[in-house]
Each structure stands twice: as C-alpha cells, then as structure tokens.
ModelCIF file with pLDDT and N, C-alpha, C, O atoms, coordinates in Angstrom:
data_MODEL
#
_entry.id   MODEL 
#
_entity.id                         1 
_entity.type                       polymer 
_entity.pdbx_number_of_molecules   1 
#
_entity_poly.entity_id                      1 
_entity_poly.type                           'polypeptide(L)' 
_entity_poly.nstd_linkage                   no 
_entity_poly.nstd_monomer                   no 
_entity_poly.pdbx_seq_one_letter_code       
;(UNK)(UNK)(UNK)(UNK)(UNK)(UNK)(UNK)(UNK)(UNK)(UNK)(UNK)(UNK)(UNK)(UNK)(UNK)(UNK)
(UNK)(UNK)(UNK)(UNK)(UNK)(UNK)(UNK)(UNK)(UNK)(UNK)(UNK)(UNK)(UNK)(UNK)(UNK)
;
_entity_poly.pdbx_seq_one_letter_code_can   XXXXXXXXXXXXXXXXXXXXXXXXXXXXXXX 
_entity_poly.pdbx_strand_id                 A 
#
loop_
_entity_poly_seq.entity_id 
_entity_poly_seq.num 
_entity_poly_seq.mon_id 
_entity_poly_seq.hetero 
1 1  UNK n 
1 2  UNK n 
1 3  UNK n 
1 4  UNK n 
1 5  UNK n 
1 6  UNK n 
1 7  UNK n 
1 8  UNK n 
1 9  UNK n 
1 10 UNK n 
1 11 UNK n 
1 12 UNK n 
1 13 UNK n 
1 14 UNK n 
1 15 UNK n 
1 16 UNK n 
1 17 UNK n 
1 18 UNK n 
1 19 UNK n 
1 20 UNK n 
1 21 UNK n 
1 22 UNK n 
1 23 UNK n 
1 24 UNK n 
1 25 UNK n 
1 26 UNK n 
1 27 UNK n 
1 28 UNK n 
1 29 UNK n 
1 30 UNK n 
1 31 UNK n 
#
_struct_asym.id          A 
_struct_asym.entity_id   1 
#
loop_
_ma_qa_metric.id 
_ma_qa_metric.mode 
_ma_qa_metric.name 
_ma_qa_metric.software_group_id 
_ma_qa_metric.type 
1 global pLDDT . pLDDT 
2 local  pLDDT . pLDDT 
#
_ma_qa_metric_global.metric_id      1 
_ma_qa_metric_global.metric_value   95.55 
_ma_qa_metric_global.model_id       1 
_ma_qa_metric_global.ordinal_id     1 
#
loop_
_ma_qa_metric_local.label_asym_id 
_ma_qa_metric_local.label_comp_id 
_ma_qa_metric_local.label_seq_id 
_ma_qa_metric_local.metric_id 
_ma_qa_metric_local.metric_value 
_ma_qa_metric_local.model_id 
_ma_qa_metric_local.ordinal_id 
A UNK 1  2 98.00 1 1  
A UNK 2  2 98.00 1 2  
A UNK 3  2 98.00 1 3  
A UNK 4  2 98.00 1 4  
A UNK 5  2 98.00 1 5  
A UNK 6  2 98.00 1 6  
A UNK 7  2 97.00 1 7  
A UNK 8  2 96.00 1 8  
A UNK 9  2 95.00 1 9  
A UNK 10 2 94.00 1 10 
A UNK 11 2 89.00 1 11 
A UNK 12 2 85.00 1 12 
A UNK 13 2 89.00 1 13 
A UNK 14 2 90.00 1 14 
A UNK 15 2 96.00 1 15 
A UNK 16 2 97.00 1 16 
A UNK 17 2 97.00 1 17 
A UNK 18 2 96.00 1 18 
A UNK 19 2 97.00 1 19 
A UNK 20 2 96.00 1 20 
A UNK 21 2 96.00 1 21 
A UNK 22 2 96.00 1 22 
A UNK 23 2 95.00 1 23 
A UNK 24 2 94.00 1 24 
A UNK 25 2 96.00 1 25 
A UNK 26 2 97.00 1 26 
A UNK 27 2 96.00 1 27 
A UNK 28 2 97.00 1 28 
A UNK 29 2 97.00 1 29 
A UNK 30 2 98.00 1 30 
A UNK 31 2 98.00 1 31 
#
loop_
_atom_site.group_PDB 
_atom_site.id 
_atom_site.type_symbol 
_atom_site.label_atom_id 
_atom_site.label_alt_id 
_atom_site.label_comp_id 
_atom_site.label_asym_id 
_atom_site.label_entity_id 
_atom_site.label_seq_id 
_atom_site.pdbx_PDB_ins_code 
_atom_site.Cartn_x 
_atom_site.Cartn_y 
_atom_site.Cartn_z 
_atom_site.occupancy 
_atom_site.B_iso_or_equiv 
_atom_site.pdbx_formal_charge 
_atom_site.auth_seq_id 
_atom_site.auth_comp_id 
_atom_site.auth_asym_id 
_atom_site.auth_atom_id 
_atom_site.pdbx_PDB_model_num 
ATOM 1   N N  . UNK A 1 1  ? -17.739 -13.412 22.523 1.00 98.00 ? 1  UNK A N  1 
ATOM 2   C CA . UNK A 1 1  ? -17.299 -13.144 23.883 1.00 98.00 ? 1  UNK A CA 1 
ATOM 3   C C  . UNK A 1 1  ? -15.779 -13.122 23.997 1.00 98.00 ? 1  UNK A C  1 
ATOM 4   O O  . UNK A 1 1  ? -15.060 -12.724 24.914 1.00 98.00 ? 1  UNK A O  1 
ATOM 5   N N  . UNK A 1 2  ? -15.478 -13.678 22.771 1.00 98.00 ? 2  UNK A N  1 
ATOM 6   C CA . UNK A 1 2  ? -13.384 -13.573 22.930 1.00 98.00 ? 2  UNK A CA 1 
ATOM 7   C C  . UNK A 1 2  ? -13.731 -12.243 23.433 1.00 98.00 ? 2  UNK A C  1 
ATOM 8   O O  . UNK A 1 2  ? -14.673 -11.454 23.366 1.00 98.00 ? 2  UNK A O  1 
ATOM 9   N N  . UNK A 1 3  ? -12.428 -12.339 24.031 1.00 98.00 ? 3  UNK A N  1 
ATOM 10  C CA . UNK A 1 3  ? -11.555 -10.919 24.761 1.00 98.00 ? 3  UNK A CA 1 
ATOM 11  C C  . UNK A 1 3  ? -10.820 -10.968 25.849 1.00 98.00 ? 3  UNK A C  1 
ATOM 12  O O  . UNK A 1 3  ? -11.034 -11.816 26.715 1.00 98.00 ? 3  UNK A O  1 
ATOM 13  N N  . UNK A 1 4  ? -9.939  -10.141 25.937 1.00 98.00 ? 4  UNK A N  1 
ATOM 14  C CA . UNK A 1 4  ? -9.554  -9.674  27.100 1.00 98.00 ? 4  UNK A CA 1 
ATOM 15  C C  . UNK A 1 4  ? -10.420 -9.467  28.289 1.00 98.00 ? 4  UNK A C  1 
ATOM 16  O O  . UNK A 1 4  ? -11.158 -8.523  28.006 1.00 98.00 ? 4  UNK A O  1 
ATOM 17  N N  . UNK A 1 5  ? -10.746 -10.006 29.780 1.00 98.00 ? 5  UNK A N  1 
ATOM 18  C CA . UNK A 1 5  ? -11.600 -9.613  30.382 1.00 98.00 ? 5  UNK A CA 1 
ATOM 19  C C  . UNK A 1 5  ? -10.383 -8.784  31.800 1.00 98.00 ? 5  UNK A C  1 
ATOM 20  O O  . UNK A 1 5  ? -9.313  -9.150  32.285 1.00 98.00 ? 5  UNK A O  1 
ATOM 21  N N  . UNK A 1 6  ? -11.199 -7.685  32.001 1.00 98.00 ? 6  UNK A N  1 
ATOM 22  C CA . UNK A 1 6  ? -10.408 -7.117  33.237 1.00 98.00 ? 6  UNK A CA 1 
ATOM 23  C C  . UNK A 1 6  ? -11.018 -7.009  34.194 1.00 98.00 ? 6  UNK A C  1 
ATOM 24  O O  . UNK A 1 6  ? -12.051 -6.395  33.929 1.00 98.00 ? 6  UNK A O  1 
ATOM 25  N N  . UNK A 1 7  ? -10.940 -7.354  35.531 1.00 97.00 ? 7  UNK A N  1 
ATOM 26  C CA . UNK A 1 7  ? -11.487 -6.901  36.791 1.00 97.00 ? 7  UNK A CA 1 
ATOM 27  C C  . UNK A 1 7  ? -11.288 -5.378  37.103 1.00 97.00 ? 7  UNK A C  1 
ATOM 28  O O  . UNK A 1 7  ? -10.358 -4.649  36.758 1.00 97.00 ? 7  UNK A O  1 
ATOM 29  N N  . UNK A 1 8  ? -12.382 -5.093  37.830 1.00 96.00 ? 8  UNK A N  1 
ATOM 30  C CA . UNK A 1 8  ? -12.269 -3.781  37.969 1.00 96.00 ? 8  UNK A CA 1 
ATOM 31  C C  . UNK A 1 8  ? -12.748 -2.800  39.584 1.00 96.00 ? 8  UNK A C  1 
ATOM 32  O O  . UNK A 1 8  ? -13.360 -3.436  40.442 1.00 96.00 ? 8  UNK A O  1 
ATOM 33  N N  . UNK A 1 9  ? -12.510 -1.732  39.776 1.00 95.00 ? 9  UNK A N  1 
ATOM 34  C CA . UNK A 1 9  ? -13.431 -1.525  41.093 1.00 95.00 ? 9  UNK A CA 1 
ATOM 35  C C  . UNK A 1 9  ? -13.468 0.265   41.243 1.00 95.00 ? 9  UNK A C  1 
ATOM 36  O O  . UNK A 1 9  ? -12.795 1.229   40.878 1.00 95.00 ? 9  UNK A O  1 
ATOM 37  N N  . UNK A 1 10 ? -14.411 0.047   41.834 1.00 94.00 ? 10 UNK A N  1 
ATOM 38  C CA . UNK A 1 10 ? -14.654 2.023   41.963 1.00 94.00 ? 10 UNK A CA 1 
ATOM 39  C C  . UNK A 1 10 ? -13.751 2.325   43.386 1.00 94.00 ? 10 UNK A C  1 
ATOM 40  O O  . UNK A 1 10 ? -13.284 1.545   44.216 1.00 94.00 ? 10 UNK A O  1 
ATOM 41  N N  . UNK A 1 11 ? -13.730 3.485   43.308 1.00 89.00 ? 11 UNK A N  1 
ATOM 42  C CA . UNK A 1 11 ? -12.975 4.190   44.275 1.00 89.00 ? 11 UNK A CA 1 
ATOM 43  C C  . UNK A 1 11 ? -13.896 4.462   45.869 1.00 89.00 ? 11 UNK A C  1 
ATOM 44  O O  . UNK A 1 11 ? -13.360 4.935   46.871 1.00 89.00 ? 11 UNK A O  1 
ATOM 45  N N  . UNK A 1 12 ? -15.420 4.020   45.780 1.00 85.00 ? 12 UNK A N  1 
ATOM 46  C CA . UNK A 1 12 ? -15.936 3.693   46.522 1.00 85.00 ? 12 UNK A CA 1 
ATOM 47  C C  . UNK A 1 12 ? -17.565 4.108   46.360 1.00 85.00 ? 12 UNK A C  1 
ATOM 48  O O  . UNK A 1 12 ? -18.176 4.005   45.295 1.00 85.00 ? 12 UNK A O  1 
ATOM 49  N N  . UNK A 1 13 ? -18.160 4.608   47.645 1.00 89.00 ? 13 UNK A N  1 
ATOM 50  C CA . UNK A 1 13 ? -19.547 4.533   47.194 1.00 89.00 ? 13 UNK A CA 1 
ATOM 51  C C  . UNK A 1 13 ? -20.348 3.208   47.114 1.00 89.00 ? 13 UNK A C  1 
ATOM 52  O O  . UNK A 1 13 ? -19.877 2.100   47.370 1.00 89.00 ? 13 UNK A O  1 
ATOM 53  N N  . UNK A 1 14 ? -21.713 3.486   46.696 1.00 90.00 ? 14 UNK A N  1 
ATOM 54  C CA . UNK A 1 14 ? -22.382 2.480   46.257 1.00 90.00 ? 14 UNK A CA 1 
ATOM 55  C C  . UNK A 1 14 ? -23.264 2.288   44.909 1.00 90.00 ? 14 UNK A C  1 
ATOM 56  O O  . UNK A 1 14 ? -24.358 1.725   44.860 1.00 90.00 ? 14 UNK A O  1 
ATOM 57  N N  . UNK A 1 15 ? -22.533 2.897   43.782 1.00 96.00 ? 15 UNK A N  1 
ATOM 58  C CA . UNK A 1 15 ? -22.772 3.031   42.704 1.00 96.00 ? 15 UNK A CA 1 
ATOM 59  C C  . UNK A 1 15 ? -22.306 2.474   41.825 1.00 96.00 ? 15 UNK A C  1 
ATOM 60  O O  . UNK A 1 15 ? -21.179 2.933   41.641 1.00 96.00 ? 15 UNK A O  1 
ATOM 61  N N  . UNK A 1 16 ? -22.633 1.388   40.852 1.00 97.00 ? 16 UNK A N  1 
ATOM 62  C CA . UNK A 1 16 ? -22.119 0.629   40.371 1.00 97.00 ? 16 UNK A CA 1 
ATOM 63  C C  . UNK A 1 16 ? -22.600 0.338   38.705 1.00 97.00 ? 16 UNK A C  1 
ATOM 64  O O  . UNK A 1 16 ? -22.364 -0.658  38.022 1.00 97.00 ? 16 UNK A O  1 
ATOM 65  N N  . UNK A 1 17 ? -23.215 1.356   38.406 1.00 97.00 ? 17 UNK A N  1 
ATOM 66  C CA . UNK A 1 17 ? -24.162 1.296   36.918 1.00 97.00 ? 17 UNK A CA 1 
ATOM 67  C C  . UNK A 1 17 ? -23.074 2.359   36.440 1.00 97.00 ? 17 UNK A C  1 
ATOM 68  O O  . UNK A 1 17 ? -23.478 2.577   35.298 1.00 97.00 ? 17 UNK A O  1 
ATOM 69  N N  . UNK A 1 18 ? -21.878 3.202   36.620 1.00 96.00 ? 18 UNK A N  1 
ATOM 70  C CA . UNK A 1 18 ? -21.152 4.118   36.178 1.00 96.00 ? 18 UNK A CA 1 
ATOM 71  C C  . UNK A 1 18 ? -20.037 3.646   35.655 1.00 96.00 ? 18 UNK A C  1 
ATOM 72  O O  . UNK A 1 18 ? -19.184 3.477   36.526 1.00 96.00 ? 18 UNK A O  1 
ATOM 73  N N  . UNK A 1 19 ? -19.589 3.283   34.283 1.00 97.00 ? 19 UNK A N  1 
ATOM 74  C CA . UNK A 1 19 ? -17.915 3.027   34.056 1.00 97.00 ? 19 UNK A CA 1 
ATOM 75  C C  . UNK A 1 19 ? -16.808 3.848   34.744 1.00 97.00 ? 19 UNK A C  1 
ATOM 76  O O  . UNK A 1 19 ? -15.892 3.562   35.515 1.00 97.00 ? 19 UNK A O  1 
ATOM 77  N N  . UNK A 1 20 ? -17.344 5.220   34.041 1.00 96.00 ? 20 UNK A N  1 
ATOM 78  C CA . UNK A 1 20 ? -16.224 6.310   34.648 1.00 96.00 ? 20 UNK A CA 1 
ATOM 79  C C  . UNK A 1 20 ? -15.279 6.322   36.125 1.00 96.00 ? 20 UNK A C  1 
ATOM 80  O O  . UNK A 1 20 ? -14.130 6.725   36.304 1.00 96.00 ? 20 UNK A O  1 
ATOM 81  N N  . UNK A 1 21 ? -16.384 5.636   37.201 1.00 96.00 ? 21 UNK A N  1 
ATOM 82  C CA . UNK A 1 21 ? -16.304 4.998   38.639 1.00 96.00 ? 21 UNK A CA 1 
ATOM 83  C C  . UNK A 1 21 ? -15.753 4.298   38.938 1.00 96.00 ? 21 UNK A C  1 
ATOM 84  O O  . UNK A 1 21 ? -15.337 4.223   40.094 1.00 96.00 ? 21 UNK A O  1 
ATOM 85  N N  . UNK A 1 22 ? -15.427 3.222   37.753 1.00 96.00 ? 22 UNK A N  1 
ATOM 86  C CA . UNK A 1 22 ? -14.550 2.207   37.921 1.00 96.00 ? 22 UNK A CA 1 
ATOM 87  C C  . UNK A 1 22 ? -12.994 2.417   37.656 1.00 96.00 ? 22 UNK A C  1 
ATOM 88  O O  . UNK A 1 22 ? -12.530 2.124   36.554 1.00 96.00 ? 22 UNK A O  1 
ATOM 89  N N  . UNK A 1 23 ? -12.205 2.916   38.654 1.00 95.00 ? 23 UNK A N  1 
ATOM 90  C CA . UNK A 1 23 ? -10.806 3.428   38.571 1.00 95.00 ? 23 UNK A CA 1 
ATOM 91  C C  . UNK A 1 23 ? -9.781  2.615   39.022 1.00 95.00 ? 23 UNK A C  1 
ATOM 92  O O  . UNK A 1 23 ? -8.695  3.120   39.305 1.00 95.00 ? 23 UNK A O  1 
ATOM 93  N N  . UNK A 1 24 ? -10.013 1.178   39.149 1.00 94.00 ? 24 UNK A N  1 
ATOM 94  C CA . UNK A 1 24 ? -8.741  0.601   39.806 1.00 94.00 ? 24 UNK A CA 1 
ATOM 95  C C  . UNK A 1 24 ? -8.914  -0.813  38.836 1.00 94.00 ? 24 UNK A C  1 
ATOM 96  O O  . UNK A 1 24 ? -9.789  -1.677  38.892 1.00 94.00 ? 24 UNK A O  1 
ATOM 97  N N  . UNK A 1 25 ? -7.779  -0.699  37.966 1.00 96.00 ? 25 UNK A N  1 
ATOM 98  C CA . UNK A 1 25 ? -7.683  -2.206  36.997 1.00 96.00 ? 25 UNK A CA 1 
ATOM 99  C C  . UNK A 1 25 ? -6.911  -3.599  37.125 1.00 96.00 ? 25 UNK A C  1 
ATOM 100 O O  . UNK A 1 25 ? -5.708  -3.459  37.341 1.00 96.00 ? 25 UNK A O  1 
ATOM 101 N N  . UNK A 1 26 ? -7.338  -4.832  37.040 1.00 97.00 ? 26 UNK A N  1 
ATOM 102 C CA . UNK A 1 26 ? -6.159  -5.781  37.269 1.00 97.00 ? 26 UNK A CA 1 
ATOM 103 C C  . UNK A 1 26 ? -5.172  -5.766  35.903 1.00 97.00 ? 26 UNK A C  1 
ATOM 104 O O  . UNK A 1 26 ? -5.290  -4.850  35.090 1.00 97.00 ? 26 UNK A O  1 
ATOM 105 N N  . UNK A 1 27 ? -4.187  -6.849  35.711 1.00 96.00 ? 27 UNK A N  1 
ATOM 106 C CA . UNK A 1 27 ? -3.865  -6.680  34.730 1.00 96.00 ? 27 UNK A CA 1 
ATOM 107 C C  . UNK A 1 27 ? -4.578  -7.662  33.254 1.00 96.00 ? 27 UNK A C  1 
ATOM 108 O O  . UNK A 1 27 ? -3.891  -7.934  32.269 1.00 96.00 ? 27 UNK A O  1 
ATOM 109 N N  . UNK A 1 28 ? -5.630  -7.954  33.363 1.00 97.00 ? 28 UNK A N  1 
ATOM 110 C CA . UNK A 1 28 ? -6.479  -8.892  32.543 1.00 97.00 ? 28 UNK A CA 1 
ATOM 111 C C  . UNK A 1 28 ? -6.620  -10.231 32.294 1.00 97.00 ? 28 UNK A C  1 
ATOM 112 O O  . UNK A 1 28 ? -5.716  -10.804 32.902 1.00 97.00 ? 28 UNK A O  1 
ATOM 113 N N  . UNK A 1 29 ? -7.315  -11.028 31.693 1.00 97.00 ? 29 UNK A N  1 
ATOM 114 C CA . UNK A 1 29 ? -7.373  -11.993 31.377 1.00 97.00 ? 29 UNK A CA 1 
ATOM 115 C C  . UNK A 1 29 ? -7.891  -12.968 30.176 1.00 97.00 ? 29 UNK A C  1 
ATOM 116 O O  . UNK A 1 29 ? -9.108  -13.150 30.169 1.00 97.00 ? 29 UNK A O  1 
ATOM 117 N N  . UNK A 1 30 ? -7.078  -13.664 29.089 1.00 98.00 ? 30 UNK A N  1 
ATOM 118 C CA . UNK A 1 30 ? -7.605  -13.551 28.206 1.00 98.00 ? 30 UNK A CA 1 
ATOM 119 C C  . UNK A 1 30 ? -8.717  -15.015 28.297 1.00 98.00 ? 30 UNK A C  1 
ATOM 120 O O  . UNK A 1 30 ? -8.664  -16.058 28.950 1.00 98.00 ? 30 UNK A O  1 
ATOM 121 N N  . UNK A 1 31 ? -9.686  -14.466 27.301 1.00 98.00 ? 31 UNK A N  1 
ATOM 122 C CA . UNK A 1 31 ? -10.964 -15.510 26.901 1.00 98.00 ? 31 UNK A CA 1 
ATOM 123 C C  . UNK A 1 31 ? -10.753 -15.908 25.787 1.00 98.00 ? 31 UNK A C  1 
ATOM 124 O O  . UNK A 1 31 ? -11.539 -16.690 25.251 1.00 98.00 ? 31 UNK A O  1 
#
C-alpha cells in the first residue's frame, strides 16, 4: 500500500467508476 496517495474529483455529474473523470488533483500524500 506504500505510495503516494492523491485526492481527487470529477468535473461533475454523477459518475464515479471513470478515472478519465477525475480532473481536479491535490498535491498528495505520502503513505
């Protein structure tokens, strides 16, 4: 599970099974 973890969020909608969707990043956090 090490890693970098990033928050993330789509540009809207209610679809949430899509990476591509997810367009807005924090700047991370490491594990």
């Amino acid at each position: 599970d090490t890693a970098v973890y990033y928050c993330s969020a789509t540009n809207g909608g209610n679809n949430i099974y899509t990476p591509a969707l997810y367009v807005y990043w924090g700047q991370g956090t490491q594990v």
